[in-house]
Protein backbone atom coordinates (compact mmCIF):
# COMPACT_ATOMS: atom_id res chain seq x y z
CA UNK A 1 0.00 0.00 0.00
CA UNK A 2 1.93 3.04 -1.28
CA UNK A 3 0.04 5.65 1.32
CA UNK A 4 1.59 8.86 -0.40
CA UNK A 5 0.04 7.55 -3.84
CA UNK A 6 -3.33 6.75 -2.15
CA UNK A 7 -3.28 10.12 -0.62
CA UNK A 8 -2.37 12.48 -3.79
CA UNK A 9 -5.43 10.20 -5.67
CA UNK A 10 -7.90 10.50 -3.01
CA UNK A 11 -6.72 14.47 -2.57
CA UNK A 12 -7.70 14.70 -6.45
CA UNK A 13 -10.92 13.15 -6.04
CA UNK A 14 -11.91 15.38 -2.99
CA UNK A 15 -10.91 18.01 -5.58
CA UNK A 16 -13.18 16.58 -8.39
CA UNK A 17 -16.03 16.62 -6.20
CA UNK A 18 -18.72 19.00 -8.09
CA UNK A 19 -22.07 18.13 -9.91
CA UNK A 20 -24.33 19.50 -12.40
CA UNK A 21 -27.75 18.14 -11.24
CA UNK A 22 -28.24 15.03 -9.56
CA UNK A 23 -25.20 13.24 -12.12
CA UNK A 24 -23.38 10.76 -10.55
CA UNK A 25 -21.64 9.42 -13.79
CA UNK A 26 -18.12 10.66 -12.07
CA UNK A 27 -18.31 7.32 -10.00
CA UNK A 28 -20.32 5.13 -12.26
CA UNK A 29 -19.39 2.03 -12.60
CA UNK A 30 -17.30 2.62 -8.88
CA UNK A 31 -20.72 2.04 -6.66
CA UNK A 32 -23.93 0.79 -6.50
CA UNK A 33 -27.30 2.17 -4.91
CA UNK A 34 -30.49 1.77 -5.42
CA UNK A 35 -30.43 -1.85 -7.22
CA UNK A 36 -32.66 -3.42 -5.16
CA UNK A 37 -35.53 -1.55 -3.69
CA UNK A 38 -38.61 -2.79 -3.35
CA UNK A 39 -40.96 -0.45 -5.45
CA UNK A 40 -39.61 0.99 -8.87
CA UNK A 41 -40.70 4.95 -8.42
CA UNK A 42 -40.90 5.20 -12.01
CA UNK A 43 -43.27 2.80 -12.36
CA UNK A 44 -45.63 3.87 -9.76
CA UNK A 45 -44.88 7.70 -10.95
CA UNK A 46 -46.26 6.13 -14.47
CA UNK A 47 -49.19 4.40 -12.81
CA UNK A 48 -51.17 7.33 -11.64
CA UNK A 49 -49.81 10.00 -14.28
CA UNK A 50 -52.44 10.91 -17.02
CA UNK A 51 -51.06 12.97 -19.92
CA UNK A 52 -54.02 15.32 -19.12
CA UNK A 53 -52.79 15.72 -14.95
CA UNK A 54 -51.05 19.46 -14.21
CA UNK A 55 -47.79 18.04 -12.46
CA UNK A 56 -45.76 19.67 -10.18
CA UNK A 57 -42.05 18.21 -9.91
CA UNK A 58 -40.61 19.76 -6.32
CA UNK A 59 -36.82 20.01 -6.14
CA UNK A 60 -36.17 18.68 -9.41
CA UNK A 61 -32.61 18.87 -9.20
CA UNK A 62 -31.18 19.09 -12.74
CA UNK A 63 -34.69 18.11 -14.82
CA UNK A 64 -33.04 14.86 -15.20
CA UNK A 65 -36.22 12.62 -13.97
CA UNK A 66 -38.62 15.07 -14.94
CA UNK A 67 -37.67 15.41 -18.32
CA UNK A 68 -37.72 11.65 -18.77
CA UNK A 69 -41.35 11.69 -17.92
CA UNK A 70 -41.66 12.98 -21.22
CA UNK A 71 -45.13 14.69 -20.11
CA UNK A 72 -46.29 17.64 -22.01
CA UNK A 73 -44.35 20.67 -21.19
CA UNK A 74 -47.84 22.94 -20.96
CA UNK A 75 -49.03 21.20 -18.33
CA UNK A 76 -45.11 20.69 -16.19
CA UNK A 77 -44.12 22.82 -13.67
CA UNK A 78 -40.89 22.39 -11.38
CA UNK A 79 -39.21 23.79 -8.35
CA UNK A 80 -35.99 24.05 -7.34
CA UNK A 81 -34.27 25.88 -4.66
CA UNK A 82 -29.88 24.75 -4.96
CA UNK A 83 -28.31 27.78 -6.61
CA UNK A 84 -26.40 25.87 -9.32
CA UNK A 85 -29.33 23.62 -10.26
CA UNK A 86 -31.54 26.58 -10.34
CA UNK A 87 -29.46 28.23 -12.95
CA UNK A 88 -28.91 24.86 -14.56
CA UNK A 89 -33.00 24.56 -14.68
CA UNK A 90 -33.37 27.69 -16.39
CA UNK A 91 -31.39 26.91 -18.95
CA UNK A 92 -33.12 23.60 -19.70
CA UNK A 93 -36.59 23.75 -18.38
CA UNK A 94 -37.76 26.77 -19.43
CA UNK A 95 -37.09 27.04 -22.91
CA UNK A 96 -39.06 23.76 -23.60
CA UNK A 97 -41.92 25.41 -21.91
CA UNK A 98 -42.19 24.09 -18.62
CA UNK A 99 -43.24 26.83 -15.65
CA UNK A 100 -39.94 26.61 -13.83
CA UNK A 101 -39.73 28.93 -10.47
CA UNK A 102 -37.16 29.06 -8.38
CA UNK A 103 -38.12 28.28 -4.69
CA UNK A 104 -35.89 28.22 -1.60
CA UNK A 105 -38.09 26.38 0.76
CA UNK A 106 -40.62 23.75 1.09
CA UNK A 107 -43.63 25.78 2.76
CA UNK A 108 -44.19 28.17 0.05
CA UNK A 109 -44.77 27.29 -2.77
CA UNK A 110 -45.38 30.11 -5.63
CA UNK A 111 -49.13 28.35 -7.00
CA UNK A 112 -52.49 29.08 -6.27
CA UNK A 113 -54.16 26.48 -4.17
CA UNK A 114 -55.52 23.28 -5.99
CA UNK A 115 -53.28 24.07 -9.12
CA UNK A 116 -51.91 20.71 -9.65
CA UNK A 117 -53.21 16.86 -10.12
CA UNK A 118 -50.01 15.58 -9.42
CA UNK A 119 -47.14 16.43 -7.36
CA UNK A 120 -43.84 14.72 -7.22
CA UNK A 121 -40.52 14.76 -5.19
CA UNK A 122 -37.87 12.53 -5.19
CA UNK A 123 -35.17 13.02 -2.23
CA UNK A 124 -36.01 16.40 -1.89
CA UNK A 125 -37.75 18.77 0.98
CA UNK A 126 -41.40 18.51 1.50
CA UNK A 127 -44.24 20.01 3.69
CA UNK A 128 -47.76 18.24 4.17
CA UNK A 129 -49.82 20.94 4.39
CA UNK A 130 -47.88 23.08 1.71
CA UNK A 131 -48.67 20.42 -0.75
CA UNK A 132 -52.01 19.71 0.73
CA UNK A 133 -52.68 23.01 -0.61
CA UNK A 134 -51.39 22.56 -4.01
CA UNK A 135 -53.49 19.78 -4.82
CA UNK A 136 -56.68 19.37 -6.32
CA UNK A 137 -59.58 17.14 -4.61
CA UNK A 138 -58.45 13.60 -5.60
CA UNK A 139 -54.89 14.86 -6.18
CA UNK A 140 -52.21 12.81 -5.48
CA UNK A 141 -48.36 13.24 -4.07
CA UNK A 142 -45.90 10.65 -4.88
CA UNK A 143 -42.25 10.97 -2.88
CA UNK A 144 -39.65 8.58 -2.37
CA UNK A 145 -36.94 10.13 0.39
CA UNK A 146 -34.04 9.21 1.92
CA UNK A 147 -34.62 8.26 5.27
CA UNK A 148 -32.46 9.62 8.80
CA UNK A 149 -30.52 6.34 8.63
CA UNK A 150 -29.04 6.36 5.49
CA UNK A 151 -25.02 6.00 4.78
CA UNK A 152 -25.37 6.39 8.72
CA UNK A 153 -22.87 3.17 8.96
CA UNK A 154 -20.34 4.87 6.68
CA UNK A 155 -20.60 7.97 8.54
CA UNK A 156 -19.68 6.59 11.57
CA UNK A 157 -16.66 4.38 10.03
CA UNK A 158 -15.32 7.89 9.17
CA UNK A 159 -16.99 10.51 11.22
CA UNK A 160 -18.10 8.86 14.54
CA UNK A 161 -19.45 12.66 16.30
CA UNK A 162 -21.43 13.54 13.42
CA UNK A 163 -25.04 13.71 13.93
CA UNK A 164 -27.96 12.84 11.85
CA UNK A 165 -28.97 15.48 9.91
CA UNK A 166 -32.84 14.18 9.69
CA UNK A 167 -33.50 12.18 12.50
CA UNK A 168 -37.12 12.58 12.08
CA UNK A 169 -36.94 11.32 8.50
CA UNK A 170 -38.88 7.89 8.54
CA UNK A 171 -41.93 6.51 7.80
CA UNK A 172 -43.68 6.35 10.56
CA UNK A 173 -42.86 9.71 11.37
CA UNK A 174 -43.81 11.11 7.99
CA UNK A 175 -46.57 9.22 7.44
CA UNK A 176 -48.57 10.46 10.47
CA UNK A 177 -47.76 14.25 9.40
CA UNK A 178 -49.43 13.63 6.21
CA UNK A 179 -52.64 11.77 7.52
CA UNK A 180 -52.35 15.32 9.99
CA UNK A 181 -52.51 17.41 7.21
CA UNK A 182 -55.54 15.50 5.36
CA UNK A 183 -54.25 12.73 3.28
CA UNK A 184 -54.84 9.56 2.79
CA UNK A 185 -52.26 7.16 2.44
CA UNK A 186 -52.62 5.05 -0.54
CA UNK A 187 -48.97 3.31 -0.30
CA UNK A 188 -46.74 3.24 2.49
CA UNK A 189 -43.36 1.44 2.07
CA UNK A 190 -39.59 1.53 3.50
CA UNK A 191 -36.38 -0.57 3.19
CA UNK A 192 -33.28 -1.23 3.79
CA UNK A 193 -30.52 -1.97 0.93
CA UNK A 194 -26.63 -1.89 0.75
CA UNK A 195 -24.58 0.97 -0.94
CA UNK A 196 -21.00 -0.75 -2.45
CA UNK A 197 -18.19 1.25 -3.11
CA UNK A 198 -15.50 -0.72 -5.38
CA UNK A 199 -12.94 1.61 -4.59
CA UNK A 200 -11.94 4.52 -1.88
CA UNK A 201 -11.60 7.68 -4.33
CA UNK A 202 -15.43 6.84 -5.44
CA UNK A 203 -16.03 7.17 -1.70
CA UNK A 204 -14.14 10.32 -1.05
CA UNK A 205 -16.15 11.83 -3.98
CA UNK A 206 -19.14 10.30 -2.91
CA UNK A 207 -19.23 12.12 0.56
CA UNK A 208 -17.70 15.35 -0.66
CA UNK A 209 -20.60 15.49 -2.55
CA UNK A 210 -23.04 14.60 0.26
CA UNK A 211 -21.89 17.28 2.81
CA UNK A 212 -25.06 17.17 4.82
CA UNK A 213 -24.47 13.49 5.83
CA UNK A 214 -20.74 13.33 6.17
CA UNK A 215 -20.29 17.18 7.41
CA UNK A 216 -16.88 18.04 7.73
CA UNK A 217 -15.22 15.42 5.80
CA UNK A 218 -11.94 15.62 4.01
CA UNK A 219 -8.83 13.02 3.40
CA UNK A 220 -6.50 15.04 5.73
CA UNK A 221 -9.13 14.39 8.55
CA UNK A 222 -10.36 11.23 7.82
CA UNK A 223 -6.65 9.87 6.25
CA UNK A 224 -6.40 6.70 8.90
CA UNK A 225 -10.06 5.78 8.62
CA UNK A 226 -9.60 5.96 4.89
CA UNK A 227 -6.75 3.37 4.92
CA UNK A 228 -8.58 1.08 6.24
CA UNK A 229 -11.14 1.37 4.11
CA UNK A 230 -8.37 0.70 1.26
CA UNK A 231 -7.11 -2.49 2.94
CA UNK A 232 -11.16 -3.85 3.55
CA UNK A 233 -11.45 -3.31 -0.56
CA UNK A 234 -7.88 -5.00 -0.84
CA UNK A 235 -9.07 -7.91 1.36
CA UNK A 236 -13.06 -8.11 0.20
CA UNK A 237 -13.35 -6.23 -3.08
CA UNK A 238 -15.53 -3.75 -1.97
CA UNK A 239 -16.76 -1.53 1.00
CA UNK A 240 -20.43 -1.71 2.08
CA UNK A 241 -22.68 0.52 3.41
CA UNK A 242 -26.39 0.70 4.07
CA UNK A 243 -29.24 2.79 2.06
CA UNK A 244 -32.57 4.09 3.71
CA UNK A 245 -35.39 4.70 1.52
CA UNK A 246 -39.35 4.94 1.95
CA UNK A 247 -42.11 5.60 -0.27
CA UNK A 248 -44.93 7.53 0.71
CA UNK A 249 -48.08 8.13 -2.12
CA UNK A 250 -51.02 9.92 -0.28
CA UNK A 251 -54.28 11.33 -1.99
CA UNK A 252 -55.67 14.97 -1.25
C-alpha cells in the first residue's frame, strides 16, 4: 500500500467533487445504490400520471427525472431551490416550456391552491400541508426520500461525532404528518438496501458530494479511517454501506 500515492489520488478526487444536477456518472461504474428496492418509483410515478394531470415536480434537481417523464411541457411545472441547479433549470426547463420557479423552501410554494393533479418529489424537501394546498380534490403526491438512517454506517466508520442530519426522516414519522394534514395514504413502504463502493476515491467523492451526511469530511481528517477502508477493498473487493429509503403516495 503506497500511502503517499493513495493520498495524492484520493486528494484529487476530494478536488473533483462538483455536480451538475443530480449526475453521478463521475463514480459510475465505482458504486452501487439503489439496485434493489422494493418499489420501482418510475413505475408507480407512471401508474397514476395521465397525460391530461397538471404536475408539479418539487426540487427537481437538474430536470433529469422530470424530463424523462416525457409529459407535455404545458401542463409541467418544477421547483428548485440549490443555486447551481436553479441556474442549470433555467437553462433547460424553461425554454421547452415548462413553468420553472425558483423556490428556496418547502412551505411556500409560488401556485395558487388546488393548481396541480399531481405532485412529485424525489429526495427532496417537503411540507404536508404546503402540498395539501397545491393539490386538487383527488390529487395525489408521490415521494420517495431518503430516510435519517441512510449511509449512517459509513458515517460513523469515518466521522463517529457527526449527527444525523434528519433524524425525524422515517416513515412512521412522515406518514402520520401527512394523515395530519388530510391525506390519505394510498402506499406506504420503506427498506433497507446496501450501498457498495468498489474503490476509496469513489467514496471520497461520494461524501464530498453529500456534505449534509458526512459534514466536515476531508482526506486530511479522515486519512487513517480511509486506509482502512483501502485495505477492507484489498481484502473483500468492496466496502459496504447501508441505504434508507421509503415511499410515501397519499391522496388529497
Amino acid at each position: 500500500m503506497d500511502v503517499s500515492r493513495l493520498r495524492a489520488a484520493w486528494r484529487e478526487e476530494e478536488d473533483q467533487a462538483q455536480i451538475r444536477g443530480w449526475d453521478f456518472s463521475h463514480i459510475h461504474g465505482r458504486f452501487e445504490e439503489e439496485q434493489d428496492l422494493p418499489w420501482s418509483y418510475r413505475e408507480i410515478v407512471r401508474e397514476y400520471l395521465r397525460r391530461e394531470d397538471a404536475l408539479l415536480d418539487c426540487d427537481t434537481g437538474g430536470g433529469e427525472f422530470l424530463l424523462s417523464l416525457r409529459h407535455p411541457a404545458d401542463r409541467t411545472a418544477a421547483t428548485e431551490g440549490y443555486p447551481p441547479n436553479v441556474r442549470l433549470c433555467a437553462e433547460r426547463l424553461l425554454p421547452l416550456g415548462i413553468d420553472f420557479r425558483a423556490c428556496a423552501g418547502p412551505a411556500v410554494i409560488p401556485w395558487p391552491d388546488g393548481a396541480f393533479d399531481r405532485i412529485l418529489n424525489r429526495h427532496g424537501a417537503f411540507h404536508a400541508p404546503e402540498l395539501f394546498r397545491l393539490l386538487r380534490k383527488g390529487g395525489v403526491f408521490i415521494t420517495e426520500q431518503v430516510g435519517g438512517e441512510n449511509d449512517r454506517d459509513l458515517v460513523e466508520r469515518v466521522l463517529p461525532e457527526a449527527e444525523k442530519p434528519f433524524p425525524h426522516m422515517n416513515l412512521a414519522e412522515q406518514r402520520a404528518a401527512f394523515e395530519a394534514a388530510g391525506f390519505r395514504i394510498l402506499r406506504a413502504e420503506e427498506a433497507y438496501r446496501p450501498i457498495l463502493f468498489y474503490d476509496v476515491g469513489a467514496f471520497v467523492w461520494f461524501a464530498r458530494i453529500i456534505q449534509w451526511e458526512f459534514p466536515g469530511f476531508s482526506v486530511d481528517r479522515c486519512f487513517e479511517k480511509l486506509l482502512d477502508m483501502q485495505a477492507e477493498i484489498e481484502a473483500r473487493g468492496e466496502i459496504r454501506g447501508t441505504i434508507h429509503r421509503y415511499l410515501i403516495v397519499a391522496e388529497k
